[in-house]
N, C-alpha and C. Protein backbone atom coordinates (compact mmCIF):
# COMPACT_ATOMS: atom_id res chain seq x y z
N UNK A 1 9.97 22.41 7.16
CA UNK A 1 9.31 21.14 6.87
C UNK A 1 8.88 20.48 8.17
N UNK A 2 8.02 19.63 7.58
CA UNK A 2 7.50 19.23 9.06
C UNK A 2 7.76 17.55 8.82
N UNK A 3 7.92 16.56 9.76
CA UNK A 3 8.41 15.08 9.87
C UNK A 3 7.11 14.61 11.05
N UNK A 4 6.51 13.90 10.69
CA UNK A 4 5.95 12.68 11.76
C UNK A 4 6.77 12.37 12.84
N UNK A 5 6.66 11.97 14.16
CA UNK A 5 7.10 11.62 14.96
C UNK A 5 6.57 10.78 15.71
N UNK A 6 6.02 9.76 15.77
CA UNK A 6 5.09 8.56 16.63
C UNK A 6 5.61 9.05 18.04
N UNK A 7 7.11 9.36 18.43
CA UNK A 7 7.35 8.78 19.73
C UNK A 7 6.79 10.43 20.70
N UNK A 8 6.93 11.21 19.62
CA UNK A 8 5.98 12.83 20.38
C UNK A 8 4.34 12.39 20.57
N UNK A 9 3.55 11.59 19.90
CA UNK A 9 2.32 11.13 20.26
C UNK A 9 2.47 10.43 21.89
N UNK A 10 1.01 11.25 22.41
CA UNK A 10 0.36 10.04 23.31
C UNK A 10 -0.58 9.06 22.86
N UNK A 11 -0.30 7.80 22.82
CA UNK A 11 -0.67 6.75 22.54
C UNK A 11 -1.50 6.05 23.40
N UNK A 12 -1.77 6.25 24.41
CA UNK A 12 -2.65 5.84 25.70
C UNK A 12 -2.81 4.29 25.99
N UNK A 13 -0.99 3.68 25.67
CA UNK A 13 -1.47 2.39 25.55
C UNK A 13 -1.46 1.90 24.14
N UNK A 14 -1.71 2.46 22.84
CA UNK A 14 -1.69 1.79 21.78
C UNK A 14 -0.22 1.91 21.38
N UNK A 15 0.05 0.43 21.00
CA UNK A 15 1.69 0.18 20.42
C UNK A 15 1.40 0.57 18.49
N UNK A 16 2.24 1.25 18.26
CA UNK A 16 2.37 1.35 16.28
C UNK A 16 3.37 0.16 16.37
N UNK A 17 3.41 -0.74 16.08
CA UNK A 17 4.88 -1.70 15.25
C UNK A 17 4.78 -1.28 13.55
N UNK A 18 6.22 -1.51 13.69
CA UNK A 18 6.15 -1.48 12.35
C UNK A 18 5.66 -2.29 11.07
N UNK A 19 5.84 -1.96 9.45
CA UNK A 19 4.84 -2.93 8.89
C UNK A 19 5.86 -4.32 8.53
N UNK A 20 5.39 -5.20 9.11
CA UNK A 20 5.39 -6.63 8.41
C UNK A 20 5.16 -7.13 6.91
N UNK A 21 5.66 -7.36 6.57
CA UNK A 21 4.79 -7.66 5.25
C UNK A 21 4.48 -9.60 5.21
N UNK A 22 5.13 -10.32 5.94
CA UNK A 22 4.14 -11.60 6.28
C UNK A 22 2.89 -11.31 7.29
N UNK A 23 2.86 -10.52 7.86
CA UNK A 23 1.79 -10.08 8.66
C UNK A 23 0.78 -10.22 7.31
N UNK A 24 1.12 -9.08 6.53
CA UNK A 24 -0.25 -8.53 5.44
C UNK A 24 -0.23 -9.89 4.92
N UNK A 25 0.30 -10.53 4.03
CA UNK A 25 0.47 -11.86 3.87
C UNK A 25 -0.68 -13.20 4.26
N UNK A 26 -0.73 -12.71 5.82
CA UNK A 26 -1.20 -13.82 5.91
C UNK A 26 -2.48 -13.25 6.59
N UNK A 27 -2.80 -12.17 7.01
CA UNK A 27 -4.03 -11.45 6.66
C UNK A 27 -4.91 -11.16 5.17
N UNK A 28 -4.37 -11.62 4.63
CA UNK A 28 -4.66 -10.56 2.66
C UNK A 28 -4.60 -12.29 2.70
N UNK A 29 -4.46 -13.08 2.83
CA UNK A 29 -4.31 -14.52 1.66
C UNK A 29 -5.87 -14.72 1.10
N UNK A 30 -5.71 -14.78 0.12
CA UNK A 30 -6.95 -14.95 -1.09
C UNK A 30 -7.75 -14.33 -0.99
N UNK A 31 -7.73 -12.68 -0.21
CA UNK A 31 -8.26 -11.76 -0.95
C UNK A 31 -7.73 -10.51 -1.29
N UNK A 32 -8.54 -9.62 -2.05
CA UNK A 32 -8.13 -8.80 -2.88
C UNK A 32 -8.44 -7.75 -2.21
N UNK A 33 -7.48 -6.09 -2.27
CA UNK A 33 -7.74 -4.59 -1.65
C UNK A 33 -7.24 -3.82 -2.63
N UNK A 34 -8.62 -2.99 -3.00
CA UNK A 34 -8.57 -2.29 -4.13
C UNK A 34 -8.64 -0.32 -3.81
N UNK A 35 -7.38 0.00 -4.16
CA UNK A 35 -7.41 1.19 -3.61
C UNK A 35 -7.26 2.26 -4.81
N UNK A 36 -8.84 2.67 -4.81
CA UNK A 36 -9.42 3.36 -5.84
C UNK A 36 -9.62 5.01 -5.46
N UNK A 37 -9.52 5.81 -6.10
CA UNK A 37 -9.78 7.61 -5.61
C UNK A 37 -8.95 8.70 -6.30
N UNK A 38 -8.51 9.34 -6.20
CA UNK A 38 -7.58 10.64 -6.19
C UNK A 38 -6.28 10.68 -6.74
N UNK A 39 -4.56 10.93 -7.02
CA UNK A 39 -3.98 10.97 -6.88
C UNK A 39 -3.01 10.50 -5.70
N UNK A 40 -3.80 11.15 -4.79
CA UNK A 40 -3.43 10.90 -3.39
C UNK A 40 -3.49 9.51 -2.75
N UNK A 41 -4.67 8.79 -3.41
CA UNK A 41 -5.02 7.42 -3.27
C UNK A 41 -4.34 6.64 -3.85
N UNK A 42 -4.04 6.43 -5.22
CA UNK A 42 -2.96 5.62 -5.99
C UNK A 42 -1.26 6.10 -4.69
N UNK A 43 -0.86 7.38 -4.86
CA UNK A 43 -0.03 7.33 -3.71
C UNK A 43 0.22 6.16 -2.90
N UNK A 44 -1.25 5.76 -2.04
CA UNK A 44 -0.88 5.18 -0.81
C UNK A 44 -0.80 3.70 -1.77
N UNK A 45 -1.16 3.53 -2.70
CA UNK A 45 -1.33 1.79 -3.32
C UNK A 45 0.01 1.97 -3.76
N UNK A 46 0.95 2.68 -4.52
CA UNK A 46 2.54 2.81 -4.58
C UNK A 46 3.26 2.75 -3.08
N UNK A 47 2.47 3.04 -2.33
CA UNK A 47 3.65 2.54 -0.96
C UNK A 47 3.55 1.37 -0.54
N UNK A 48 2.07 0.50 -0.75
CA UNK A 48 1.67 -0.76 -0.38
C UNK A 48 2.41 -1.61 -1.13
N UNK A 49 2.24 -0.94 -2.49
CA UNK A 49 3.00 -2.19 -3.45
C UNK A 49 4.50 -2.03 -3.00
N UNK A 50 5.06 -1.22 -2.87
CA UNK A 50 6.81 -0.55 -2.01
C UNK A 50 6.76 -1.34 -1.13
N UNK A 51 6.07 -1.43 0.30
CA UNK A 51 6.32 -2.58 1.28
C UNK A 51 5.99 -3.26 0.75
N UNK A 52 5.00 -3.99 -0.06
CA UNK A 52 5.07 -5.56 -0.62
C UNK A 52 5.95 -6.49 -1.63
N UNK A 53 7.26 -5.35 -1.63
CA UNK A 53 8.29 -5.24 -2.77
C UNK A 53 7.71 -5.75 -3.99
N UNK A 54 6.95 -4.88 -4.46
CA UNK A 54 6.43 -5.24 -5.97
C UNK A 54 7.01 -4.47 -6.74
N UNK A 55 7.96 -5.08 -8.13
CA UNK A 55 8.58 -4.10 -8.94
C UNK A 55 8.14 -3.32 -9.77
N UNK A 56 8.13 -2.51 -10.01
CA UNK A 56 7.63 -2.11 -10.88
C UNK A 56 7.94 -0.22 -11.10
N UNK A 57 7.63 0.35 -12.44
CA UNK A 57 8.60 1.17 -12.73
C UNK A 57 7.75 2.72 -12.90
N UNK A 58 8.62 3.30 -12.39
CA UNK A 58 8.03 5.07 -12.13
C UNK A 58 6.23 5.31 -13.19
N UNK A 59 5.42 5.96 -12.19
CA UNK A 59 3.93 6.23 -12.94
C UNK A 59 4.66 6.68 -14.25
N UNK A 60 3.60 7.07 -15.08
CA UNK A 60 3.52 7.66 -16.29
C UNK A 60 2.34 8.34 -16.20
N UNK A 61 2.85 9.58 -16.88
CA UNK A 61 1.40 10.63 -17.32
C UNK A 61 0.47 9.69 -17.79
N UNK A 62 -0.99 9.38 -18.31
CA UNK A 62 -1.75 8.75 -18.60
C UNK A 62 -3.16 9.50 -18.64
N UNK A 63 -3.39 9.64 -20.04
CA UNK A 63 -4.60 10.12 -20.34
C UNK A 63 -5.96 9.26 -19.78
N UNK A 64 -6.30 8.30 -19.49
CA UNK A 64 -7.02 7.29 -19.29
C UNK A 64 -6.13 6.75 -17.81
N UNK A 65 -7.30 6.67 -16.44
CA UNK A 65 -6.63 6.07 -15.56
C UNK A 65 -7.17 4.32 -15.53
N UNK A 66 -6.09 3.14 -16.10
CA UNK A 66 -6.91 2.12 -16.25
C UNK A 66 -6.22 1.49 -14.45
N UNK A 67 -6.41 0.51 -14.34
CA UNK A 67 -6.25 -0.05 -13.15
C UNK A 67 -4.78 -0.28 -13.21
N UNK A 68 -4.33 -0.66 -11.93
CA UNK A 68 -2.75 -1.16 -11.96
C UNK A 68 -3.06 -2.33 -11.41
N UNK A 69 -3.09 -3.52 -11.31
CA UNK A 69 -3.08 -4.82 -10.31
C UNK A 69 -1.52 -5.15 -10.32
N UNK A 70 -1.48 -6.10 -9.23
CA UNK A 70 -0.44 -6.65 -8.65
C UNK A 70 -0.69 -7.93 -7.80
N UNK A 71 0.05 -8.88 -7.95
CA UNK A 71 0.14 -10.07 -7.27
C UNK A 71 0.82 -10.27 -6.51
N UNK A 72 0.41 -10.26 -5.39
CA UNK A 72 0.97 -9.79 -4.11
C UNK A 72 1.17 -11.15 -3.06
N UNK A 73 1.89 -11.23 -2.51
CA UNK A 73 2.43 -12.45 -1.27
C UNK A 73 2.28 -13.87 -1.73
N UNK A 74 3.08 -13.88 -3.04
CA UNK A 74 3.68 -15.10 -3.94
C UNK A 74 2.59 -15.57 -4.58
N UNK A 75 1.78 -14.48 -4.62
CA UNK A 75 0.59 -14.79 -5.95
C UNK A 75 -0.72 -14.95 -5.27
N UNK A 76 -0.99 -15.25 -3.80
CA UNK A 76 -1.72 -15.16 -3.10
C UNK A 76 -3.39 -14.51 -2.83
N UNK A 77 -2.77 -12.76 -3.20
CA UNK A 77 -3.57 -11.74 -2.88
C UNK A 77 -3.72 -10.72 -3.63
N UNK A 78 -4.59 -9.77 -4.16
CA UNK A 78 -4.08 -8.90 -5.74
C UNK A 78 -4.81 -7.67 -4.36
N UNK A 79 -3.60 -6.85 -5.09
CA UNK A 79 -3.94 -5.80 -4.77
C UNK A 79 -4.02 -4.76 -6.09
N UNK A 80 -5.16 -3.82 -5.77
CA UNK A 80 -5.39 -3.01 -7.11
C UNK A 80 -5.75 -1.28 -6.65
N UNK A 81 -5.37 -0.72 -7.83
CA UNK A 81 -5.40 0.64 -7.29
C UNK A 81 -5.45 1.39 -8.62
N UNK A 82 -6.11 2.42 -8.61
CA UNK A 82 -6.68 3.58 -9.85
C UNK A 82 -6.77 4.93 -9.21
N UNK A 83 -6.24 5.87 -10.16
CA UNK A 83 -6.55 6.97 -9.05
C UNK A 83 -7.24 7.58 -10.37
């Protein structure tokens, strides 16, 4: 298996911090990021909603992909995603 490693990258100067989620917060306030595509794409909107601690409960098979929204940074910002 293979693992990511940031600290084996040369970075030339660029810092990764880790994610904030008042950061996104107060970047995202009153608007909306809609992450639409693939399998692979809903993926990354289940990790967004994961750091944005949004609850919510294991996919389901689904014949029809309808949207998922979420209200995100105390109602603030919707984030949406379809794969």
């Amino acid at each position: 298996t293979w693992e990511w490693q940031p600290s084996a990258v040369d970075t030339k100067g660029c810092v990764f911090s880790g994610f904030r989620k008042e950061s996104y917060c107060e970047l995202m306030r009153n608007k909306t990021i809609a992450i639409i595509g693939d399998s692979t794409s809903f993926d990354h909107y289940l990790s967004v909603s994961h750091l944005l601690d949004v609850p919510m409960e294991l996919p389901q098979p689904m014949k029809v992909d309808p949207l998922s929204i979420s209200e995100v940074c105390e109602g603030t910002s919707k984030l949406i995603g379809q794969k």
